[in-house]
PDB file of N, CA and C in Angstrom:
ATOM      1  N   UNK A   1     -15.546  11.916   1.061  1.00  0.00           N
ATOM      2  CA  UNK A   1     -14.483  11.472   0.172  1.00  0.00           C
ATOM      3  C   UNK A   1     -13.304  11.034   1.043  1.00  0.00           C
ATOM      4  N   UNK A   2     -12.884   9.572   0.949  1.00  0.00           N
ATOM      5  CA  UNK A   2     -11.923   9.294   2.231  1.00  0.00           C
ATOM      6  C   UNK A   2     -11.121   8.915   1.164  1.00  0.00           C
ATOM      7  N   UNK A   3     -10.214  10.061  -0.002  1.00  0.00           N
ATOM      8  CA  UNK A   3      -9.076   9.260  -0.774  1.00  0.00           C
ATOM      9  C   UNK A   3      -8.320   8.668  -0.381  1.00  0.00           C
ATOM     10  N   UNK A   4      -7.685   8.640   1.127  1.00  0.00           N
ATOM     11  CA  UNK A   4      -6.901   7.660   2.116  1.00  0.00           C
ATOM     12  C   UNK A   4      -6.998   6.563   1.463  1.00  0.00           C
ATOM     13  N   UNK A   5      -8.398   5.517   1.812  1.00  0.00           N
ATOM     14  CA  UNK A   5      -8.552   4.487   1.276  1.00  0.00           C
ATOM     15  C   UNK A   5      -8.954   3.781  -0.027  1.00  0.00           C
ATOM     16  N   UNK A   6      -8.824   4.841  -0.999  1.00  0.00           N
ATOM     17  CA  UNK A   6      -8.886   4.493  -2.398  1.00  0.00           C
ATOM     18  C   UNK A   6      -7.823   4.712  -3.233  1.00  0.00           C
ATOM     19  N   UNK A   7      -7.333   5.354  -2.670  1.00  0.00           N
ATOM     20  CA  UNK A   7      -5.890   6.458  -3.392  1.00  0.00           C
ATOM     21  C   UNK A   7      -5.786   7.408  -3.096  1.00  0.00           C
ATOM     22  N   UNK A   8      -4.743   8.151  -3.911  1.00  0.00           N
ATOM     23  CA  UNK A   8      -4.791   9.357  -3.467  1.00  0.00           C
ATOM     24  C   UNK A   8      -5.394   9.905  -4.343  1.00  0.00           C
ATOM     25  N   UNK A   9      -5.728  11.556  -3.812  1.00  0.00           N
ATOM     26  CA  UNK A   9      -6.652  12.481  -3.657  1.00  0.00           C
ATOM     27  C   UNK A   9      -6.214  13.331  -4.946  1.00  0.00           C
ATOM     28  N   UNK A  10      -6.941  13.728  -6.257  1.00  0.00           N
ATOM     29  CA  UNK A  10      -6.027  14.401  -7.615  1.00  0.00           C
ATOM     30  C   UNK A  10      -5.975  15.540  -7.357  1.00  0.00           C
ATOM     31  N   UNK A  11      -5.573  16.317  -7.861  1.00  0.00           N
ATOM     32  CA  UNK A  11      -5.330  18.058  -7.528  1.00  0.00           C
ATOM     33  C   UNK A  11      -6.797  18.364  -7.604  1.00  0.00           C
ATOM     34  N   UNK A  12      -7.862  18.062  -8.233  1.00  0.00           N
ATOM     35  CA  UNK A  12      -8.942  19.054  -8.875  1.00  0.00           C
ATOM     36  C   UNK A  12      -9.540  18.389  -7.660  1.00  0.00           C
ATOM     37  N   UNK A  13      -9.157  17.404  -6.947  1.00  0.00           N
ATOM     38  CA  UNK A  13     -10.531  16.686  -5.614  1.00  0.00           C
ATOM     39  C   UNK A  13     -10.048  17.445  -4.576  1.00  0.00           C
ATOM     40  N   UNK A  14      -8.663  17.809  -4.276  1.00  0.00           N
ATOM     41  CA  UNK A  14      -7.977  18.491  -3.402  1.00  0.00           C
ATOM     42  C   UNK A  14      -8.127  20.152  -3.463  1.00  0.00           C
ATOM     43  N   UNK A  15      -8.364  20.331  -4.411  1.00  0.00           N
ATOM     44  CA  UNK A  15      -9.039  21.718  -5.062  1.00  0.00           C
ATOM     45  C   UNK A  15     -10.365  21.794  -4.499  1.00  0.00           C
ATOM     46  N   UNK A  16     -11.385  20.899  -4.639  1.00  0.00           N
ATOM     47  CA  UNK A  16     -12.828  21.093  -4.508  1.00  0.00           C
ATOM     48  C   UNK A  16     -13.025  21.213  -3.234  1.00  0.00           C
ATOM     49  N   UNK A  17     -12.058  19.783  -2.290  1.00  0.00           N
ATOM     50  CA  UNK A  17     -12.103  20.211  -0.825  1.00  0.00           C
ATOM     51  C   UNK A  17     -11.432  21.096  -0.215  1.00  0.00           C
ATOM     52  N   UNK A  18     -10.527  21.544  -0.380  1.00  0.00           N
ATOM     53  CA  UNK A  18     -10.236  23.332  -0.171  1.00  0.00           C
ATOM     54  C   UNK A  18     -11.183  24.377  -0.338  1.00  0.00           C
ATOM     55  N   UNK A  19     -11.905  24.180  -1.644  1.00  0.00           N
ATOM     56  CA  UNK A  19     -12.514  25.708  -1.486  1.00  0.00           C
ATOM     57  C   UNK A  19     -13.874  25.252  -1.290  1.00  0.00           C
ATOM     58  N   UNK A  20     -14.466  24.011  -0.888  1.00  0.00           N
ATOM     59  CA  UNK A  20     -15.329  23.733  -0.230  1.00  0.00           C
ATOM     60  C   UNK A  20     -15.969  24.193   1.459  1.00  0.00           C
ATOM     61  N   UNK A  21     -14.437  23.965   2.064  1.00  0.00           N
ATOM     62  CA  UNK A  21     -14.007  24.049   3.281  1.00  0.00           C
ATOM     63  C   UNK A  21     -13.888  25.785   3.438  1.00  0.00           C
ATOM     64  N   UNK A  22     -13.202  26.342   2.566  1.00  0.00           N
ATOM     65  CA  UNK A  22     -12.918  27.817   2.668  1.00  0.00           C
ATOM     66  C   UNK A  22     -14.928  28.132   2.438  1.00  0.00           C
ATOM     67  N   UNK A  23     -15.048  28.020   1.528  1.00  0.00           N
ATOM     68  CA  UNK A  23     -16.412  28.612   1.326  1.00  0.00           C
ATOM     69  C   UNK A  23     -17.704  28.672   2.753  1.00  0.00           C
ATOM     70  N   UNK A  24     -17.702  27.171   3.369  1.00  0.00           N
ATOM     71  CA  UNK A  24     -18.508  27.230   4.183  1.00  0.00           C
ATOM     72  C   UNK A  24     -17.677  26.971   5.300  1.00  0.00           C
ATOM     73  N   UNK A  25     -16.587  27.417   5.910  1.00  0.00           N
ATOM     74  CA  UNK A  25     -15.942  28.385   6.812  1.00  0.00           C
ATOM     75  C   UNK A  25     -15.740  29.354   6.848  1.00  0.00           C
ATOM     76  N   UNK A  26     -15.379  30.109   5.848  1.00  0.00           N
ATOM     77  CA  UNK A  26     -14.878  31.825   5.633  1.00  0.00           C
ATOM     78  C   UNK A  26     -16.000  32.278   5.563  1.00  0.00           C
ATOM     79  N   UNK A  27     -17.375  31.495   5.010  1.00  0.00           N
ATOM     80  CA  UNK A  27     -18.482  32.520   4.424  1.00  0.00           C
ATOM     81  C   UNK A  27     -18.353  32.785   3.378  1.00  0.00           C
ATOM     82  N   UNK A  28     -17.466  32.383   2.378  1.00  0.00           N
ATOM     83  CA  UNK A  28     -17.014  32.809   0.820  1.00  0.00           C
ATOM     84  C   UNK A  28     -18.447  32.323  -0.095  1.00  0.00           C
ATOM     85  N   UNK A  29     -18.213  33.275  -0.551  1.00  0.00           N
ATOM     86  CA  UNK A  29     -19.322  33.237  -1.654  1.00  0.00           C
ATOM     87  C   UNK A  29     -18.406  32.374  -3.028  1.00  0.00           C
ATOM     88  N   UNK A  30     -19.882  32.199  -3.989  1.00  0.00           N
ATOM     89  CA  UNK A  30     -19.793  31.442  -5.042  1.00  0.00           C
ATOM     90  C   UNK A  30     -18.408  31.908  -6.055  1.00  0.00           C
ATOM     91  N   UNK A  31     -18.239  33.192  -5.682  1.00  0.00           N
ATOM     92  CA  UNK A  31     -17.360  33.448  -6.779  1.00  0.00           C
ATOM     93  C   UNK A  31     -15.829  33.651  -6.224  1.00  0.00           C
ATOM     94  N   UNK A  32     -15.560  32.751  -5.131  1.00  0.00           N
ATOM     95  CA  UNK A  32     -14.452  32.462  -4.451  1.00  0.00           C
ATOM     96  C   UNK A  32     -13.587  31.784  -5.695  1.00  0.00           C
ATOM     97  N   UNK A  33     -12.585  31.891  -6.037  1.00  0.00           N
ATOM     98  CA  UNK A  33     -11.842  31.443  -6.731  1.00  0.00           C
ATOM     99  C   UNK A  33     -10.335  30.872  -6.286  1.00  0.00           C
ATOM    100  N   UNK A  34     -10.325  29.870  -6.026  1.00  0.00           N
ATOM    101  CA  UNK A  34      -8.859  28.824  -5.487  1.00  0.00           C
ATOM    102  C   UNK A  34      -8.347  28.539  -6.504  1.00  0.00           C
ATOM    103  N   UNK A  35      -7.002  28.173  -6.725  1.00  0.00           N
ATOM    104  CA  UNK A  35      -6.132  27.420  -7.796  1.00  0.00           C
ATOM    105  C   UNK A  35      -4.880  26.813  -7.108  1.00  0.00           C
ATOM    106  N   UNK A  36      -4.513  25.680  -7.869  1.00  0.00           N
ATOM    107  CA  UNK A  36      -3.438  25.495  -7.246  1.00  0.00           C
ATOM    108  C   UNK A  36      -1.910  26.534  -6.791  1.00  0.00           C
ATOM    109  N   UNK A  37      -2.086  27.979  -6.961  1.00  0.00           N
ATOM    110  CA  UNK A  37      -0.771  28.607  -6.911  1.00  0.00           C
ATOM    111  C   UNK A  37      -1.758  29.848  -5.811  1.00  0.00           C
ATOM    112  N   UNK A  38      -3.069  29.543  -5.418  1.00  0.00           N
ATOM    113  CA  UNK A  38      -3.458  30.085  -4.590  1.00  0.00           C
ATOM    114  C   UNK A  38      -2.327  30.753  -3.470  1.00  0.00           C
ATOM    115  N   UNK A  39      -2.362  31.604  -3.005  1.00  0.00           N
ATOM    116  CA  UNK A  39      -1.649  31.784  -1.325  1.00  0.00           C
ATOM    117  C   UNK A  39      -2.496  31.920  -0.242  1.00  0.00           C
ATOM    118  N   UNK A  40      -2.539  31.142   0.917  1.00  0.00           N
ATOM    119  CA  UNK A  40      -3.336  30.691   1.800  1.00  0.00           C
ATOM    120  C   UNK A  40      -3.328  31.943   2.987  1.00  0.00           C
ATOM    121  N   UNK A  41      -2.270  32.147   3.109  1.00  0.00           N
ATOM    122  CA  UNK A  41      -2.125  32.627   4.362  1.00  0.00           C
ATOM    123  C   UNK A  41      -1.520  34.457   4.296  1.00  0.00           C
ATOM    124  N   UNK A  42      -0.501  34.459   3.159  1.00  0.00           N
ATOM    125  CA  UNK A  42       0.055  35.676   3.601  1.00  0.00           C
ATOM    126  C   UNK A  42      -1.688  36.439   2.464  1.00  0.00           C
ATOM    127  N   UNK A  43      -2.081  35.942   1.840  1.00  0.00           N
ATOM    128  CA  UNK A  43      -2.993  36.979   0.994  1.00  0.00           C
ATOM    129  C   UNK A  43      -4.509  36.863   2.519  1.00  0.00           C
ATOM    130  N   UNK A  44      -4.034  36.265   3.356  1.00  0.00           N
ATOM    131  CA  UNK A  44      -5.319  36.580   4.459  1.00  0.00           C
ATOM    132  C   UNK A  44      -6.718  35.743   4.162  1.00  0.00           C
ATOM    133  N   UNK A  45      -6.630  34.855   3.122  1.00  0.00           N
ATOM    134  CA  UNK A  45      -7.490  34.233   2.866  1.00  0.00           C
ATOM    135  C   UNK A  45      -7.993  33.224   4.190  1.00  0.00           C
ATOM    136  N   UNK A  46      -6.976  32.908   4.908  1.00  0.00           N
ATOM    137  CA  UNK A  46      -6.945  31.998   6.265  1.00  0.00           C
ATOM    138  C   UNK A  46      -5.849  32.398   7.207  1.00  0.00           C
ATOM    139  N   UNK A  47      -6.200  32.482   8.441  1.00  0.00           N
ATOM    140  CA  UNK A  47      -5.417  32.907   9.288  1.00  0.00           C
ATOM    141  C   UNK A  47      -4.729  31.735   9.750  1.00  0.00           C
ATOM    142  N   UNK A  48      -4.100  31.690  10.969  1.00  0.00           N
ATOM    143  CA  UNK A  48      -3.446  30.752  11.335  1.00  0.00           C
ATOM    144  C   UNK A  48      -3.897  29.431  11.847  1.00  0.00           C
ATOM    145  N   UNK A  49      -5.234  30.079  12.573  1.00  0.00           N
ATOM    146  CA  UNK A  49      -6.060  28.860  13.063  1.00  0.00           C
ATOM    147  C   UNK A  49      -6.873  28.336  12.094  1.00  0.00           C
ATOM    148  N   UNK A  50      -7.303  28.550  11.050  1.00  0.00           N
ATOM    149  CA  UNK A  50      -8.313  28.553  10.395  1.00  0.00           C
ATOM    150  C   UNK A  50      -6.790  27.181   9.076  1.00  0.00           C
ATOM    151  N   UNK A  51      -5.680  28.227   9.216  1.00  0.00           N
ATOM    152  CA  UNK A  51      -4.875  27.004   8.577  1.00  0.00           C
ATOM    153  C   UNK A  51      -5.074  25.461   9.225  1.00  0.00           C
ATOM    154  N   UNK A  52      -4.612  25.578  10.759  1.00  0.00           N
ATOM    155  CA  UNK A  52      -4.729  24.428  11.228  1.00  0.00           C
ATOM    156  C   UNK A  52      -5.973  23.819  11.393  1.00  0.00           C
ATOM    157  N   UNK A  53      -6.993  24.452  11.650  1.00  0.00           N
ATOM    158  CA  UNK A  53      -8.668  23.645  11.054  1.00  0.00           C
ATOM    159  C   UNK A  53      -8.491  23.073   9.766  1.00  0.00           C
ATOM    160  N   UNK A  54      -8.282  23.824   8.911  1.00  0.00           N
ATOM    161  CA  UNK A  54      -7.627  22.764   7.407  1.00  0.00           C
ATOM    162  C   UNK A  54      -6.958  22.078   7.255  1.00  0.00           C
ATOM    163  N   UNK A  55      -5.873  22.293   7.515  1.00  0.00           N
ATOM    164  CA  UNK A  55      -5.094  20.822   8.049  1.00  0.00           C
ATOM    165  C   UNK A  55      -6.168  19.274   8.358  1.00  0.00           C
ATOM    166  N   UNK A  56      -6.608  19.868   9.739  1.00  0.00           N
ATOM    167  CA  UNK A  56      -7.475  18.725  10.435  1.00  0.00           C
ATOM    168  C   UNK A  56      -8.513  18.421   9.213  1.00  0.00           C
ATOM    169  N   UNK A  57      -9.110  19.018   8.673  1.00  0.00           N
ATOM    170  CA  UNK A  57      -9.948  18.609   8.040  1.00  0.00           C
ATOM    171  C   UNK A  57      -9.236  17.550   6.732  1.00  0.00           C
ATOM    172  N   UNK A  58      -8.473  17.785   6.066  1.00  0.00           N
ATOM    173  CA  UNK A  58      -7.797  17.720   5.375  1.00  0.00           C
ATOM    174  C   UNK A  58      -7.058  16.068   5.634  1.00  0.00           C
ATOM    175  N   UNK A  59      -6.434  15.781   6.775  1.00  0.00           N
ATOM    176  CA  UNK A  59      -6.139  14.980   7.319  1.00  0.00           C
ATOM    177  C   UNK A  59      -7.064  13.942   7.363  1.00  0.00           C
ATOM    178  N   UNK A  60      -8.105  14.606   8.043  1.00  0.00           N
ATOM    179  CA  UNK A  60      -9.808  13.094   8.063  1.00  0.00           C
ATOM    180  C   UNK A  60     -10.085  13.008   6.783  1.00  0.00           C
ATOM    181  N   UNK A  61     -10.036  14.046   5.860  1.00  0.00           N
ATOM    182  CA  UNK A  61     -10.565  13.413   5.004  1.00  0.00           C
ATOM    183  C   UNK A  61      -9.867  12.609   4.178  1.00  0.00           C
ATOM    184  N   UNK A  62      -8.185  12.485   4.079  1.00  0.00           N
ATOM    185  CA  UNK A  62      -7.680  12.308   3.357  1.00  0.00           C
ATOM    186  C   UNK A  62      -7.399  10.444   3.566  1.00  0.00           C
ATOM    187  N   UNK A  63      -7.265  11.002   5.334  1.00  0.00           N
ATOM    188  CA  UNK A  63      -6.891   9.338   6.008  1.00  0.00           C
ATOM    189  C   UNK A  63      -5.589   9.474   6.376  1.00  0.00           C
ATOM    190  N   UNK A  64      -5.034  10.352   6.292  1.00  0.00           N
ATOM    191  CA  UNK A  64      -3.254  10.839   5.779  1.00  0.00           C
ATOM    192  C   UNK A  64      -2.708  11.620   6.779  1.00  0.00           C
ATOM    193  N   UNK A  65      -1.748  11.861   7.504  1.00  0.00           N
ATOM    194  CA  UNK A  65      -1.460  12.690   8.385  1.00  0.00           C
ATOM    195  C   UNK A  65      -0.541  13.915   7.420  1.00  0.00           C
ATOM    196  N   UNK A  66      -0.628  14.998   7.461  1.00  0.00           N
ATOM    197  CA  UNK A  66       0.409  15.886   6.983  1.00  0.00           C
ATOM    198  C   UNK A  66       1.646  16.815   8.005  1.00  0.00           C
ATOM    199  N   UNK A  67       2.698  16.276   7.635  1.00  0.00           N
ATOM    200  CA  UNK A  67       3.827  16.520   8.269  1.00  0.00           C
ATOM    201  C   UNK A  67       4.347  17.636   7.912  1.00  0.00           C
ATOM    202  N   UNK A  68       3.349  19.289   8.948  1.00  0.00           N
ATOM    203  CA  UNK A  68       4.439  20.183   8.377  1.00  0.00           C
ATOM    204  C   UNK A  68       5.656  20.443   8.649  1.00  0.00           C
ATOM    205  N   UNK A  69       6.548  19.622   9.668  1.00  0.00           N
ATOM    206  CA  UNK A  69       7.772  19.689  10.624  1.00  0.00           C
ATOM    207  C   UNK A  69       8.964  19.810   9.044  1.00  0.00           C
ATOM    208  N   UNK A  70       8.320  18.557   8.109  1.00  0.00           N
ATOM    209  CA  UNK A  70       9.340  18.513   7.051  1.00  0.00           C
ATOM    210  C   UNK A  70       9.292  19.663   5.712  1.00  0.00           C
ATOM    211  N   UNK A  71       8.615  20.376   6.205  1.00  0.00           N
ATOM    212  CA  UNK A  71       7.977  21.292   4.950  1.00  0.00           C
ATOM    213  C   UNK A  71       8.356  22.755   5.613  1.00  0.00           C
ATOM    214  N   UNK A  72       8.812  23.458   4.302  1.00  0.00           N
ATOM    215  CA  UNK A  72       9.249  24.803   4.496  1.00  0.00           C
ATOM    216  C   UNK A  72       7.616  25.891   4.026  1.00  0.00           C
ATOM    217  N   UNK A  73       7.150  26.280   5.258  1.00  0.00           N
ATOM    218  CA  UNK A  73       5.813  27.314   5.085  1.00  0.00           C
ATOM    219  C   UNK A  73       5.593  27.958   4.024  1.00  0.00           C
ATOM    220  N   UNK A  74       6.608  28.589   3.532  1.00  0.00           N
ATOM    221  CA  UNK A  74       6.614  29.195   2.169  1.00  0.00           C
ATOM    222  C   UNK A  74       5.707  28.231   0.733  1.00  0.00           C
ATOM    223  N   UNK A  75       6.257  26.870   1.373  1.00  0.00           N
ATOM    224  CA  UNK A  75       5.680  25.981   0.440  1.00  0.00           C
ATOM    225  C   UNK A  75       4.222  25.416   0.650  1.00  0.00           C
ATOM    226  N   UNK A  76       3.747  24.873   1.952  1.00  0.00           N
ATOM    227  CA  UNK A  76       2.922  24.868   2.454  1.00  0.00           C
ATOM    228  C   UNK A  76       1.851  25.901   2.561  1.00  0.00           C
ATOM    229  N   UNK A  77       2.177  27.049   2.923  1.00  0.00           N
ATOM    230  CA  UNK A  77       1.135  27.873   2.545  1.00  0.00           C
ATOM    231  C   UNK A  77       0.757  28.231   1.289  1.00  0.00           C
ATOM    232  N   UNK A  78       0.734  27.881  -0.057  1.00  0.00           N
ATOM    233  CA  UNK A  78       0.166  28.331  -0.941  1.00  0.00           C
ATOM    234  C   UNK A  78      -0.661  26.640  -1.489  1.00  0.00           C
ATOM    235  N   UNK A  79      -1.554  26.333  -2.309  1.00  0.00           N
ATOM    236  CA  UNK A  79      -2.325  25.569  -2.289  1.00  0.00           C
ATOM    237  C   UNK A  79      -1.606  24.030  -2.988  1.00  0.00           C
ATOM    238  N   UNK A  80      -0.843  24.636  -3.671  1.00  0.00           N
ATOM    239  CA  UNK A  80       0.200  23.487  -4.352  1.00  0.00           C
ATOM    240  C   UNK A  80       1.207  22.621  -3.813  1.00  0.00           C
ATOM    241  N   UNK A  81       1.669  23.596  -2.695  1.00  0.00           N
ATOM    242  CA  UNK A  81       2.532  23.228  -1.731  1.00  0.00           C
ATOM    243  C   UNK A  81       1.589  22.244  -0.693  1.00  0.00           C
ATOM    244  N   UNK A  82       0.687  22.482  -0.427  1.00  0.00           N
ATOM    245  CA  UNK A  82      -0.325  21.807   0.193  1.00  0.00           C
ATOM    246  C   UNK A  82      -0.749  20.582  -0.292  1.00  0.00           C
ATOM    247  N   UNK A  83      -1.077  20.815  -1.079  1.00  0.00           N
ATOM    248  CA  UNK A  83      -1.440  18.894  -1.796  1.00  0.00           C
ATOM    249  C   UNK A  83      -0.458  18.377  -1.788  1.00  0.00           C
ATOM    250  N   UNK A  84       1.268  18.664  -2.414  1.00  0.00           N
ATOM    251  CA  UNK A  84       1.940  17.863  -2.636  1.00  0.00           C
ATOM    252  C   UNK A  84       2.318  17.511  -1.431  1.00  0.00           C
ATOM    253  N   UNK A  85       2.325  17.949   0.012  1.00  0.00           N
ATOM    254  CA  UNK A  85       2.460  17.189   1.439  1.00  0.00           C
ATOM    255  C   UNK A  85       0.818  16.418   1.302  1.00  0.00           C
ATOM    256  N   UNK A  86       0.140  16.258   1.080  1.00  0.00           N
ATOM    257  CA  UNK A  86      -1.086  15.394   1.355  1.00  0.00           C
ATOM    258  C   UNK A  86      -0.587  13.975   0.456  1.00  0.00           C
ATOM    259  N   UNK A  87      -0.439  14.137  -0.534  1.00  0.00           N
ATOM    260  CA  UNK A  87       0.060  13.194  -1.394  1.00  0.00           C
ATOM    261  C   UNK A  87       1.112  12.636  -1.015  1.00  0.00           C
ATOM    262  N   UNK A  88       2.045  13.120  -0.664  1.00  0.00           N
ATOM    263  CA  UNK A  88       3.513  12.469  -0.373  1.00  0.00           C
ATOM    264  C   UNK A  88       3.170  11.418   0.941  1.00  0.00           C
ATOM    265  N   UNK A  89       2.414  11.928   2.109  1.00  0.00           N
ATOM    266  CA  UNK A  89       2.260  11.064   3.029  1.00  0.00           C
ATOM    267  C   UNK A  89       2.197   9.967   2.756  1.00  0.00           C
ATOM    268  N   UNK A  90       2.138   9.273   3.672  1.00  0.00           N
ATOM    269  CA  UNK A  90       1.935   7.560   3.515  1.00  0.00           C
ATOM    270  C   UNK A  90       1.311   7.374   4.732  1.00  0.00           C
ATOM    271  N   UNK A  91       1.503   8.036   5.941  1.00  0.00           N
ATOM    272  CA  UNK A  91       0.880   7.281   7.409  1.00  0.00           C
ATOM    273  C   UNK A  91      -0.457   7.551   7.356  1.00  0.00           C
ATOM    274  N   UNK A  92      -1.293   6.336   7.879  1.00  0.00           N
ATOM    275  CA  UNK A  92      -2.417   7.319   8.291  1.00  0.00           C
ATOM    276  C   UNK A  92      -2.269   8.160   9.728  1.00  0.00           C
ATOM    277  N   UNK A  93      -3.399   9.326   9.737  1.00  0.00           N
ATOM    278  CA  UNK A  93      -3.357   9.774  11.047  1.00  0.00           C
ATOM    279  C   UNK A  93      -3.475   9.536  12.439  1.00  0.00           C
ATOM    280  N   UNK A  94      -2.870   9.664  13.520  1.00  0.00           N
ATOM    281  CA  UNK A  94      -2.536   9.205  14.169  1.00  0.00           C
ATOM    282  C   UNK A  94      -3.496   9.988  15.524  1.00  0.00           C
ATOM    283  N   UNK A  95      -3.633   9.990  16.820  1.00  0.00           N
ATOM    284  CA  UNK A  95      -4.581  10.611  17.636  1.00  0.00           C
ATOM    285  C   UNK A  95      -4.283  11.705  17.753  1.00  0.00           C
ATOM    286  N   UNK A  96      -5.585  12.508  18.014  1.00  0.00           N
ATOM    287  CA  UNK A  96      -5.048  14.063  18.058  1.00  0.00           C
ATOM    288  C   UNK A  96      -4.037  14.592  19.189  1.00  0.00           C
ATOM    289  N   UNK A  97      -3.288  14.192  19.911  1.00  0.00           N
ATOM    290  CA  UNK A  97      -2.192  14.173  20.398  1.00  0.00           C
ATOM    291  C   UNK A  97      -0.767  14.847  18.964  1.00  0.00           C
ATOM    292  N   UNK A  98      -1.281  13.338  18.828  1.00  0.00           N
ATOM    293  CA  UNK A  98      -0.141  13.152  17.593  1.00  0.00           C
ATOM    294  C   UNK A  98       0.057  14.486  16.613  1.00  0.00           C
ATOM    295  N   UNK A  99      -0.934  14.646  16.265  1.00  0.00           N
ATOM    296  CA  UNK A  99      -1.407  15.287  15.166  1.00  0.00           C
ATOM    297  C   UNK A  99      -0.806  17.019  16.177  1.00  0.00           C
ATOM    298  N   UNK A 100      -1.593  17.445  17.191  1.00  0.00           N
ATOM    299  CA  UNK A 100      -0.814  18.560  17.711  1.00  0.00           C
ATOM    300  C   UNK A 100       0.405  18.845  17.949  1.00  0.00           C
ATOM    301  N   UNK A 101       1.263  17.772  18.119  1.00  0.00           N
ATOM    302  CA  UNK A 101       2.469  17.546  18.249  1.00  0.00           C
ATOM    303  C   UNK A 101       3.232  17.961  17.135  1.00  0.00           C
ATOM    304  N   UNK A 102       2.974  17.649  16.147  1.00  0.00           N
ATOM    305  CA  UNK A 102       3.270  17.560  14.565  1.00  0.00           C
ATOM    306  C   UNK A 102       2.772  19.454  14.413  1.00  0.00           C
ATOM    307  N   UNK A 103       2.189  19.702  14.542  1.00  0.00           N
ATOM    308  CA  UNK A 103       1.659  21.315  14.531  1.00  0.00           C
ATOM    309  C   UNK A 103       2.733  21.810  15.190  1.00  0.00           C
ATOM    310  N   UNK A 104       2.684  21.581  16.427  1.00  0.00           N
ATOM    311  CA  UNK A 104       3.677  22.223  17.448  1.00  0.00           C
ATOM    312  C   UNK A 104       5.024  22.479  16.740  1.00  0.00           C
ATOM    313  N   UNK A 105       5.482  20.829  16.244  1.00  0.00           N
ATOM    314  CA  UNK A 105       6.970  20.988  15.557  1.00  0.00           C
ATOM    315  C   UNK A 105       7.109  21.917  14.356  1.00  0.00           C
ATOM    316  N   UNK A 106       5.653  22.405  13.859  1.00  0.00           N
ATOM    317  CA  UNK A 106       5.764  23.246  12.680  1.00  0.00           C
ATOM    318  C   UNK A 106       5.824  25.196  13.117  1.00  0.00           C
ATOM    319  N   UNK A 107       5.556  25.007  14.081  1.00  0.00           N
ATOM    320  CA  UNK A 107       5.502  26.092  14.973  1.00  0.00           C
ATOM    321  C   UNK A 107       4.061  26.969  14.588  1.00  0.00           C
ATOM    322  N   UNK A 108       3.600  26.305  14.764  1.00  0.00           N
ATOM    323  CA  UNK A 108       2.301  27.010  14.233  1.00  0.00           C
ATOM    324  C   UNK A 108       1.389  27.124  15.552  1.00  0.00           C
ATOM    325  N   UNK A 109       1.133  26.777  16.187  1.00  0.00           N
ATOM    326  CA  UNK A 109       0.977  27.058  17.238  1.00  0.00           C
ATOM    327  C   UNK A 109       1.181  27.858  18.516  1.00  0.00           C
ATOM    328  N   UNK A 110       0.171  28.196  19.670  1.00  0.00           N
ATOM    329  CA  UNK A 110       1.221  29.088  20.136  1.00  0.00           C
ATOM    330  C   UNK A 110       1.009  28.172  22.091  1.00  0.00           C
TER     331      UNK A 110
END
C-alpha cells in the first residue's frame, strides 16, 4: 500500500498498518487490539526502537517522511497523534541519512 502516491492514507488503512506491523513484530496475537487513542509507548506496547522501526516502516509505506522534530511525544506516541503527522506531511522521504537526522532532532535516539 504506497498511499504516498495515491493519497493519503485513512485512519482505518493507518490502523491496519499499525497493528499489522505490531502483530508480526511484537508476536501479537489475533486478539491484539489498536485504536486510534491507542498509547504506543508509555503502555509498553513498543519500546523505543521498535517506535523508530515504525516510523521507518511507516514512512516507506506511506512515501511521506514524518517529522517528529515538530511534534510534541505526548502526541506522537499514542496512535492518533501518529497518523495526524503521517497525513500532515507533504515531503516525500528523503535518504536514510535524512530520515536519522530527523530522529536525532526528536531525541529519540541515543
Amino acid at each position: 500500500m504506497k498511499a504516498g502516491k495515491y493519497g493519503l492514507m485513512t485512519q482505518e488503512q493507518f490502523l491496519d498498518l499499525l497493528t499489522q506491523w505490531i502483530r508480526t513484530n511484537k508476536q501479537a496475537g489475533e486478539e491484539l487490539n489498536v485504536s486510534m487513542e491507542t498509547e504506543l509507548l508509555g503502555s509498553g506496547l513498543l519500546d523505543s526502537f521498535d517506535f523508530l522501526d515504525l516510523i521507518v516502516h511507516i514512512e516507506t509505506t506511506s512515501g511521506h517522511k514524518i517529522d517528529l522534530a515538530i511534534a510534541d511525544p505526548n502526541e506522537f506516541s499514542i496512535v492518533r497523534g501518529l497518523w495526524n503527522l503521517t497525513v500532515q506531511s507533504e515531503k516525500p522521504s528523503g535518504p536514510d541519512g535524512e530520515r536519522k537526522s530527523t530522529l536525532a532532532n526528536a531525541g529519540l535516539t541515543g
